[in-house]
Protein backbone atom coordinates (compact mmCIF):
# COMPACT_ATOMS: atom_id res chain seq x y z
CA UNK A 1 -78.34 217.65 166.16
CA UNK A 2 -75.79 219.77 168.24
CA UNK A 3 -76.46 217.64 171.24
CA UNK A 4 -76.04 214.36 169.46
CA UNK A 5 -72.21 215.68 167.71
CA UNK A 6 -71.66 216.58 171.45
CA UNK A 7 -72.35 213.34 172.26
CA UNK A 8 -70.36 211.80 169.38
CA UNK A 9 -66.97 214.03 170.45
CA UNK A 10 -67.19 213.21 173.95
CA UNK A 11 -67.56 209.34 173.13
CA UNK A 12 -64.50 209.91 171.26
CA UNK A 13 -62.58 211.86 173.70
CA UNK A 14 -63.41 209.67 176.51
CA UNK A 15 -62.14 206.46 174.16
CA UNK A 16 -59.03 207.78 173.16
CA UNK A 17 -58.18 209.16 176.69
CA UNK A 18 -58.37 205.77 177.41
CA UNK A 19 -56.49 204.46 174.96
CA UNK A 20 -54.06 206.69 176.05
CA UNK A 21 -53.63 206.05 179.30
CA UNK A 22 -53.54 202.16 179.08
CA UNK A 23 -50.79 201.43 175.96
CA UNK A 24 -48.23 200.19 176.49
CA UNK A 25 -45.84 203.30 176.03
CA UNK A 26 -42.51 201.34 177.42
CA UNK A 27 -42.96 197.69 175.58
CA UNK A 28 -40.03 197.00 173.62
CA UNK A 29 -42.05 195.63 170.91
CA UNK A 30 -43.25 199.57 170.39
CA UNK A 31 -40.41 201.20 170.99
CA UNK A 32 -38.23 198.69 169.06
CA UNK A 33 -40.89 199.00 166.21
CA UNK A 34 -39.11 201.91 164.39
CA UNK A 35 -37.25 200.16 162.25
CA UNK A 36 -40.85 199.64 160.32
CA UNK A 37 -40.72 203.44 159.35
CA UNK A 38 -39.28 203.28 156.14
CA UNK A 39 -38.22 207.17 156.51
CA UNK A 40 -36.46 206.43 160.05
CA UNK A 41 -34.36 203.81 158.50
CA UNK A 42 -31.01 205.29 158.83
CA UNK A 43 -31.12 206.68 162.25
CA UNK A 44 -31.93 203.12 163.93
CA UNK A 45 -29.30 199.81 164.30
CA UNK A 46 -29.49 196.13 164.68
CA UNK A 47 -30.06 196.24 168.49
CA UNK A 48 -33.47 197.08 167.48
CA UNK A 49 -33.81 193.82 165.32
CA UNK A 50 -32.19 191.98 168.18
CA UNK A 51 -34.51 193.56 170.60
CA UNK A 52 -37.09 191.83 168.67
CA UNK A 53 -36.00 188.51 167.85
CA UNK A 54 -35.32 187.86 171.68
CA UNK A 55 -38.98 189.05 172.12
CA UNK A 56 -40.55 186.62 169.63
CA UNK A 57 -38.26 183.72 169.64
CA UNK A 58 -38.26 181.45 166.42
CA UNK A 59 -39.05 183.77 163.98
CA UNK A 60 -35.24 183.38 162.70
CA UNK A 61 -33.31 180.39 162.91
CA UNK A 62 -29.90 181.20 163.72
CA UNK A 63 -28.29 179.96 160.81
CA UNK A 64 -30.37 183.00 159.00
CA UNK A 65 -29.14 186.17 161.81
CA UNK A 66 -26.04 186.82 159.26
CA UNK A 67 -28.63 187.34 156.39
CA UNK A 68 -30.93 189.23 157.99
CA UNK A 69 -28.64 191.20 159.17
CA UNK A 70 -26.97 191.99 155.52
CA UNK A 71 -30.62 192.39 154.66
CA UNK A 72 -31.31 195.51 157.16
CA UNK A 73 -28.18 197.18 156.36
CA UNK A 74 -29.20 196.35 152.51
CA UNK A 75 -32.50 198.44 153.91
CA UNK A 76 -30.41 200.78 155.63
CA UNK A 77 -27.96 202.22 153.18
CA UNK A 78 -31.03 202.02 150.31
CA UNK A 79 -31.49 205.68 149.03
CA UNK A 80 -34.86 207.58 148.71
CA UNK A 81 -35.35 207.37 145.20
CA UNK A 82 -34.40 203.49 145.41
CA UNK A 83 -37.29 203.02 147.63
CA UNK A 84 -40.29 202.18 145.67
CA UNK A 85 -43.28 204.80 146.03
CA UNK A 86 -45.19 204.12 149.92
CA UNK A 87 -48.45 204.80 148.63
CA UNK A 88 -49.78 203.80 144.78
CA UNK A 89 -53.01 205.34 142.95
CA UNK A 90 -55.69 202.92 142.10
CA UNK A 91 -57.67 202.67 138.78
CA UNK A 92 -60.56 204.63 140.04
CA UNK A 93 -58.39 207.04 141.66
CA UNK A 94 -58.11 206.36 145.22
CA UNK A 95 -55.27 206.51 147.04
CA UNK A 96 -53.72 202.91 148.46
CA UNK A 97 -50.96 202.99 151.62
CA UNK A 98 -48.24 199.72 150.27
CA UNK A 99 -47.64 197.87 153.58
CA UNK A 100 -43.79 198.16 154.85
CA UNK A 101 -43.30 194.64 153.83
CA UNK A 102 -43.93 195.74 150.16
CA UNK A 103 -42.11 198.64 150.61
């Protein structure tokens, strides 16, 4: 049994050394993608959203860049306890993570 939990760690060491070594640390989509954590709100701008909408072009039609924009800094300037709760209890108890789109 010790041999085959050996076995098990090292599988996982050796996969997330991997992992590790091949993402992409400096893609803008991932270093742009702050403005998804809900907590780190404040402390990012709209260069960020920019960032992203000249990476995946289409998703807003320009006529709709002045609302989203009033939208994030409607997100922005929200206070903690406006925020609804980031993770709900289920009937039987377990505990659910609400996407950042819900949130």
């Amino acid at each position: 049994m010790r041999k085959f939990h050996q076995e098990v760690c090292s599988f996982f060491v050796t996969a997330l050394n991997y992992i590790k070594h091949n993402f992409p640390h400096d893609d803008k989509v991932v270093k742009n993608a702050i403005i998804l954590d809900v907590t780190k709100r404040a402390s990012v701008d709209n260069t960020n959203v920019s960032v992203l909408l000249e990476r995946f072009p289409g998703l807003v039609e320009e006529d709709e860049l002045t609302a989203l924009e009033n939208e994030f800094l409607e997100y922005q300037l929200l206070s903690d306890h406006e925020l609804p709760d980031m993770s709900i209890v289920m009937a039987d108890g377990t505990l659910m993570n609400r996407r950042v789109d819900e949130i």
